[in-house]
Protein backbone atom coordinates (compact mmCIF):
# COMPACT_ATOMS: atom_id res chain seq x y z
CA UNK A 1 95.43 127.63 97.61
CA UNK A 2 92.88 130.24 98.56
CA UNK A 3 91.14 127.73 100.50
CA UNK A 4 94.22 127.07 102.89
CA UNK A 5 94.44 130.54 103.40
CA UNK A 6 90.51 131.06 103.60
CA UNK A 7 90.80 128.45 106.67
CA UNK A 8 93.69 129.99 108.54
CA UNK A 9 92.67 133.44 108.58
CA UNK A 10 88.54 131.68 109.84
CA UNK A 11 90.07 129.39 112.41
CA UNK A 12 92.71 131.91 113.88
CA UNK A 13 89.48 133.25 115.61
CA UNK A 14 88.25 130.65 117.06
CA UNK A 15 89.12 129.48 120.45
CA UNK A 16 92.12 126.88 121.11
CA UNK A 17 91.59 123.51 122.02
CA UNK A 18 93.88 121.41 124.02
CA UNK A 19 95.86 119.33 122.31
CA UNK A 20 94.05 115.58 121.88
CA UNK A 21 96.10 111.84 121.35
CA UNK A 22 94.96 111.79 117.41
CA UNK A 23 94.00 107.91 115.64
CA UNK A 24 93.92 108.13 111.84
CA UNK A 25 91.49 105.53 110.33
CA UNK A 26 92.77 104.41 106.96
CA UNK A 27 90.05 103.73 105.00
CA UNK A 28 89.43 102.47 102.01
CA UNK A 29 87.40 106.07 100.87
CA UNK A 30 89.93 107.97 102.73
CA UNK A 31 91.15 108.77 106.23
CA UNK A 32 89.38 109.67 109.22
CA UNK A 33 90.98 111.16 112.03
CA UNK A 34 89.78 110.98 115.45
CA UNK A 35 90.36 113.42 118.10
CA UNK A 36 90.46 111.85 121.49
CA UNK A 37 88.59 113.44 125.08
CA UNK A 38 91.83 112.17 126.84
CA UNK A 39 91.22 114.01 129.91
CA UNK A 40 86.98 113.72 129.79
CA UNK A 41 87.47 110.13 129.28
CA UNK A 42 90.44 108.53 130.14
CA UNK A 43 89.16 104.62 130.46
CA UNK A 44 87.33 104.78 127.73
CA UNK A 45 90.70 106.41 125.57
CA UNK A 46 92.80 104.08 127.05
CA UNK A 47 90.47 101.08 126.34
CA UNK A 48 90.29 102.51 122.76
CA UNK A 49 94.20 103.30 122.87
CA UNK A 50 94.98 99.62 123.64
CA UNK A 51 93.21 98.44 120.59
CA UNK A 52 94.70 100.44 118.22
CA UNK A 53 98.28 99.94 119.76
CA UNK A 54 98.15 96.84 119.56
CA UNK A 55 96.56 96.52 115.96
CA UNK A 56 93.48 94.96 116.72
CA UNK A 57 91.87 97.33 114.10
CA UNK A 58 94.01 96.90 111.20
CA UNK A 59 92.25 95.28 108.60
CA UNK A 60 88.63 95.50 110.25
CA UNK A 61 85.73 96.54 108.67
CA UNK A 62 82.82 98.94 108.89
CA UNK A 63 79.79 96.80 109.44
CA UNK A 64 77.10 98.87 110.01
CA UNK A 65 75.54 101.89 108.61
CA UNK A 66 72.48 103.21 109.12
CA UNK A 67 72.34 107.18 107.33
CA UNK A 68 71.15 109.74 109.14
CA UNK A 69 72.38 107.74 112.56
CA UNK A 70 75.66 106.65 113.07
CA UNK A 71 78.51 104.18 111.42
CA UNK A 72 79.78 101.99 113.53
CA UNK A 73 83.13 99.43 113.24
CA UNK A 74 85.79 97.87 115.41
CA UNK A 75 83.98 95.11 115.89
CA UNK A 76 85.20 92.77 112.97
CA UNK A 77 87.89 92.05 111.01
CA UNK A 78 88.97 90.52 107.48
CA UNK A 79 90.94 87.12 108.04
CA UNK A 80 90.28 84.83 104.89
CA UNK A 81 86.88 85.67 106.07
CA UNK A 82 85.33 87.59 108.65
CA UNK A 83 85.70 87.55 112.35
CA UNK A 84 85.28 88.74 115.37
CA UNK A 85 87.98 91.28 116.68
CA UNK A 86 89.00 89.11 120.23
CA UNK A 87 87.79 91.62 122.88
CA UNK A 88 89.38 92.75 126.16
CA UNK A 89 87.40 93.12 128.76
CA UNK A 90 84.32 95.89 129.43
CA UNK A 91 85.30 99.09 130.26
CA UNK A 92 83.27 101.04 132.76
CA UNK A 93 80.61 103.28 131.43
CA UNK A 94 82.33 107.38 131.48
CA UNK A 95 78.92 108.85 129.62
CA UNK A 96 78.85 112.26 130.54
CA UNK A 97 76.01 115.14 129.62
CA UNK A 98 78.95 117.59 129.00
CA UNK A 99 80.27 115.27 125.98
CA UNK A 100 76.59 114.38 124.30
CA UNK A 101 75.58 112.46 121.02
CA UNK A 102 76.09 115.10 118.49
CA UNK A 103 77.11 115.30 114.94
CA UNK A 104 80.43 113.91 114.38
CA UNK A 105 81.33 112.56 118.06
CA UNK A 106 82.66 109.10 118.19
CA UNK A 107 81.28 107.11 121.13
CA UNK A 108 81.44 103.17 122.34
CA UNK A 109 79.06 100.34 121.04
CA UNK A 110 77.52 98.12 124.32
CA UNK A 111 75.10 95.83 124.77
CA UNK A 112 71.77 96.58 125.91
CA UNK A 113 70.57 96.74 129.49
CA UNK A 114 74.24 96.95 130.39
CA UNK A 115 76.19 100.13 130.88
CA UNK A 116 79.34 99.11 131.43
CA UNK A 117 79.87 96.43 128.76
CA UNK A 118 82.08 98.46 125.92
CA UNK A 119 84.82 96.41 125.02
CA UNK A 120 85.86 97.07 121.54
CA UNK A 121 82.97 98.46 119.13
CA UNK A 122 82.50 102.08 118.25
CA UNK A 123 80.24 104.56 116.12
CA UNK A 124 80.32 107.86 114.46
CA UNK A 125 77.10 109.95 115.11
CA UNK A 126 76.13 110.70 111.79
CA UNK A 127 73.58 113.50 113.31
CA UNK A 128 72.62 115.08 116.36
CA UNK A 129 71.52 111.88 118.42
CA UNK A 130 71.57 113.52 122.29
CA UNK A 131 67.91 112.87 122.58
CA UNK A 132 68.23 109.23 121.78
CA UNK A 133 71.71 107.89 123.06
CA UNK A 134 72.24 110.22 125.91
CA UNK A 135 69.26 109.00 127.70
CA UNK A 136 69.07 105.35 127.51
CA UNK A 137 71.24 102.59 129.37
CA UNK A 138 72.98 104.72 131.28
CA UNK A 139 74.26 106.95 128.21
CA UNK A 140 76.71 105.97 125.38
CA UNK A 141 79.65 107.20 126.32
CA UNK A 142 81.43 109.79 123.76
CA UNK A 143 85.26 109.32 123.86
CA UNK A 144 86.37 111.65 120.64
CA UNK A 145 85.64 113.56 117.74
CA UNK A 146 86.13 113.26 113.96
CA UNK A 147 88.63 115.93 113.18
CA UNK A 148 90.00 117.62 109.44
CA UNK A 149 87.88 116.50 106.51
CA UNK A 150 87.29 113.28 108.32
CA UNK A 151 82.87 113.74 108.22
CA UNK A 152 82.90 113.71 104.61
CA UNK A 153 84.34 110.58 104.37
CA UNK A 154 82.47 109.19 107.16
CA UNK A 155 79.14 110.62 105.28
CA UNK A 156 80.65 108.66 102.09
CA UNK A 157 80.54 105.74 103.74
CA UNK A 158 76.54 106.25 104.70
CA UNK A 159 76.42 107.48 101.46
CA UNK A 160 77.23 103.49 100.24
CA UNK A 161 74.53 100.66 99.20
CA UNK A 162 73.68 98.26 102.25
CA UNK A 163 73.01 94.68 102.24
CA UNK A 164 71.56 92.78 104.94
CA UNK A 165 73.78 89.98 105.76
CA UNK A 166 71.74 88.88 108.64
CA UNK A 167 73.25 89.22 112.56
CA UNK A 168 75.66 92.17 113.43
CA UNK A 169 75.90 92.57 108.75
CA UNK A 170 72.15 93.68 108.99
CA UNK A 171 72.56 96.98 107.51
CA UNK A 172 76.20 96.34 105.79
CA UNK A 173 78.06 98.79 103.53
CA UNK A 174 79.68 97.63 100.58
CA UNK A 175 81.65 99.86 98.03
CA UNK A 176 80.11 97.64 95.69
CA UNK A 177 77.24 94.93 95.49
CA UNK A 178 78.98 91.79 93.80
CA UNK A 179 76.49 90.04 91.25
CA UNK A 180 77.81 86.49 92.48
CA UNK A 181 76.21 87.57 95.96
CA UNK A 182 79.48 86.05 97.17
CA UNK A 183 80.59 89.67 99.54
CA UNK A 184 84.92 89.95 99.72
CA UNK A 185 87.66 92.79 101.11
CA UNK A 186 87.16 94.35 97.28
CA UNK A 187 83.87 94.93 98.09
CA UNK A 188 83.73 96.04 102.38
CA UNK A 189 84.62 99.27 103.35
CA UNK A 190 88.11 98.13 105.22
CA UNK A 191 89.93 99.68 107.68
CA UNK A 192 93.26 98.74 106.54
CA UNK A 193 95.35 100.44 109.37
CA UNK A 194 94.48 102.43 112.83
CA UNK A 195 97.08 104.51 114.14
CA UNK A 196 97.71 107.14 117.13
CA UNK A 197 99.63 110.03 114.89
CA UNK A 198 102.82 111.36 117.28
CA UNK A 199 101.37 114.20 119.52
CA UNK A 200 103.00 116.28 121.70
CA UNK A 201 106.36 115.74 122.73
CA UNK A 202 106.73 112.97 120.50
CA UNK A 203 106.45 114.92 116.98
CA UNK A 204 107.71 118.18 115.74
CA UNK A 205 105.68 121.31 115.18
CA UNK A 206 106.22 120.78 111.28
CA UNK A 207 104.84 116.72 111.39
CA UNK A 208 101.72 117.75 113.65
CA UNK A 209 100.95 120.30 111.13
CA UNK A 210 101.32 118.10 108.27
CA UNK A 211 99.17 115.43 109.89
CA UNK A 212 96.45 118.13 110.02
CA UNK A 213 96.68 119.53 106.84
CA UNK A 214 96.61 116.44 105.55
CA UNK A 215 93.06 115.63 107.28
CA UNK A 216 91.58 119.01 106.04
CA UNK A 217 93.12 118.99 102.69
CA UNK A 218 93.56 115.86 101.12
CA UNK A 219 92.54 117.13 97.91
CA UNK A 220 96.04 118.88 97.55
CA UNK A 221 97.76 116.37 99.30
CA UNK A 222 97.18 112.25 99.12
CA UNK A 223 97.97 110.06 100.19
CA UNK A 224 98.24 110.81 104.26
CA UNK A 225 100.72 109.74 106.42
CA UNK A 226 103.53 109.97 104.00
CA UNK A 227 107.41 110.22 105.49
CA UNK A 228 108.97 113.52 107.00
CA UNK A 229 111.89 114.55 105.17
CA UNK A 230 114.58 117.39 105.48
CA UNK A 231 116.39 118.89 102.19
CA UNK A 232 118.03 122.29 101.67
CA UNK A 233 116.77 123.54 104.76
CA UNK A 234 112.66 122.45 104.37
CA UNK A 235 111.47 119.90 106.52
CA UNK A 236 108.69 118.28 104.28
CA UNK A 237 106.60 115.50 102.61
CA UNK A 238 105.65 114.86 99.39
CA UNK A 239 102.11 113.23 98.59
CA UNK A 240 102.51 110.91 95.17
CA UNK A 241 99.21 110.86 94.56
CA UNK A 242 98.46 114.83 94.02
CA UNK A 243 102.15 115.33 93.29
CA UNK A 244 102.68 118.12 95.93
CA UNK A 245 104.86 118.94 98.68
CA UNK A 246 104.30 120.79 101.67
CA UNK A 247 106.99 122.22 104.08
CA UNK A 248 108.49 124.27 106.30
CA UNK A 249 111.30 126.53 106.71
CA UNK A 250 112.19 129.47 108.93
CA UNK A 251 109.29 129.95 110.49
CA UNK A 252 106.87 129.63 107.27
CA UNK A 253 104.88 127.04 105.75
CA UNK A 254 105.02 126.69 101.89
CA UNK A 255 103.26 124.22 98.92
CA UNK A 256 105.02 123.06 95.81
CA UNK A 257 102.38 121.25 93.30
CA UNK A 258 99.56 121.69 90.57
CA UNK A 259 97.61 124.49 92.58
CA UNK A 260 100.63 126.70 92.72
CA UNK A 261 101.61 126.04 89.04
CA UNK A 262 104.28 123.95 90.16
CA UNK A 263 106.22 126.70 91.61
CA UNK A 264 106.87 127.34 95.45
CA UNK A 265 104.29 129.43 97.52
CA UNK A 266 104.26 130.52 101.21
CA UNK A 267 100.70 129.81 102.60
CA UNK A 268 101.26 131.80 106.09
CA UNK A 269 103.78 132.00 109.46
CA UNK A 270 104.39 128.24 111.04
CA UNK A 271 103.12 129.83 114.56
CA UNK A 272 99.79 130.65 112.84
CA UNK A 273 98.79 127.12 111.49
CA UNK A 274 100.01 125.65 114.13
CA UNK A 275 97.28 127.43 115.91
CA UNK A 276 94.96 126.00 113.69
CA UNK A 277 96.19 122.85 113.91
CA UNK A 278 96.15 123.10 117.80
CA UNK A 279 91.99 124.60 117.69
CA UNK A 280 91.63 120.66 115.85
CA UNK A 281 93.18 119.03 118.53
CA UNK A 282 96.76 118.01 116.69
């Protein structure tokens, strides 16, 4: 529990952020949450938006990785076998110098020679790649940010033995490298749900706090994205997986589970996470 603590009292210093439309990537080596440039970007978020709203990227796949460059996905899908995710159409290139190629960023997938031909592919820069991507076909356009503990999983994933499958599945991840040669969903690194968390005006201060400490911590608290509940005056959720529960009540956050000894604690004030939550963009 030091840790939580640790991070409020680091991040309480630094400066806020405005408040970003979050997607949570459900992946099969945990979840990676994406902050969104909704007001840098806006065609390319809503292009992105429209995907995930409509569940285009449930069940997809991460088909490329290449360490020390970027993962990229939303291109294909698991459907008794793989497919292509039906694309909408391009949007138009928003590359900007402000918003460059660095560590972390999430940007759109194009083809070459064309700068406005993103439809539905995207990456995560695995390192600083400004010198490379923000200088050639008119600039790849970066639309969010990987937010909580989302970059270790996303360096997990580049962590993972690659196959080449020939085509788009040249440089494949697989969790696992089947002896048959004969590649399933037990084996690619799925994407089994993408999902804009409730932001602003559409979730309570307790479940955007919860949806970030879940992304920071999910050693203490797994699986995400479990059900808000209200009991004896906490407003809460309880993880199955670490057996914890985190909540809120009268103005102060508080953990119940096997790093408190099983016995309630108060980690800090409600307005001061939420201020940490706020400087990640939930």
């Amino acid at each position: 529990m030091r840790l939580l603590k640790w991070a409020m009292v680091v991040l309480l210093f630094l400066p806020l952020a405005a408040q970003a439309t979050v997607v949570r990537l459900q992946t099969v080596l945990g979840v990676v949450d994406i902050a969104l440039f909704d007001s840098e970007a806006p065609r390319t978020v809503a292009n992105f938006l429209g995907y995930v709203n409509r569940g285009a990227y449930n069940g997809s796949i991460i088909h490329r990785s290449v360490p020390g460059f970027v993962i990229q996905g939303g291109g294909y899908i698991w459907d008794t076998g793989v497919r292509q995710i039906t694309a909408g159409a391009p949007v138009a290139n928003e590359f900007s110098a402000t918003r460059s190629n660095l560590r972390g960023t999430v940007a759109m997938a194009k083809l070459g020679n064309n700068p406005d031909s993103a439809t539905s592919e995207w990456f995560v820069n695995l390192a600083d790649n400004a010198a490379n991507l923000d200088n050639q076909n008119g600039g790849f356009t970066v639309f969010g940010r990987v937010a909580g503990n989302g970059m270790a999983v996303v360096d997990a994933i580049a962590a993972l033995d690659r196959v080449n499958a020939g085509g788009a599945f040249g440089s494949l991840p697989l969790t696992s490298v089947p002896a048959s040669g004969q590649v399933g969903p037990s084996q690619l690194v799925m994407v089994s749900a993408a999902t804009a968390l409730p932001g602003a005006g559409t979730a309570s201060d307790s479940e955007r706090l919860f949806n970030y400490l879940e992304a920071a911590f999910p050693q203490f608290l797994a699986p995400a994205s479990q059900p808000t509940a209200a009991a004896s005056g906490y407003t809460f959720r309880y993880y199955p997986a670490t057996s914890a529960y985190i909540g809120t009540a009268n103005g102060t956050l508080y953990y119940l589970g096997p790093a408190s000894g099983n016995a309630i604690i108060a980690l800090g004030s409600l307005a001061g996470w939420l201020a940490v939550s706020a400087q990640a963009g939930y």
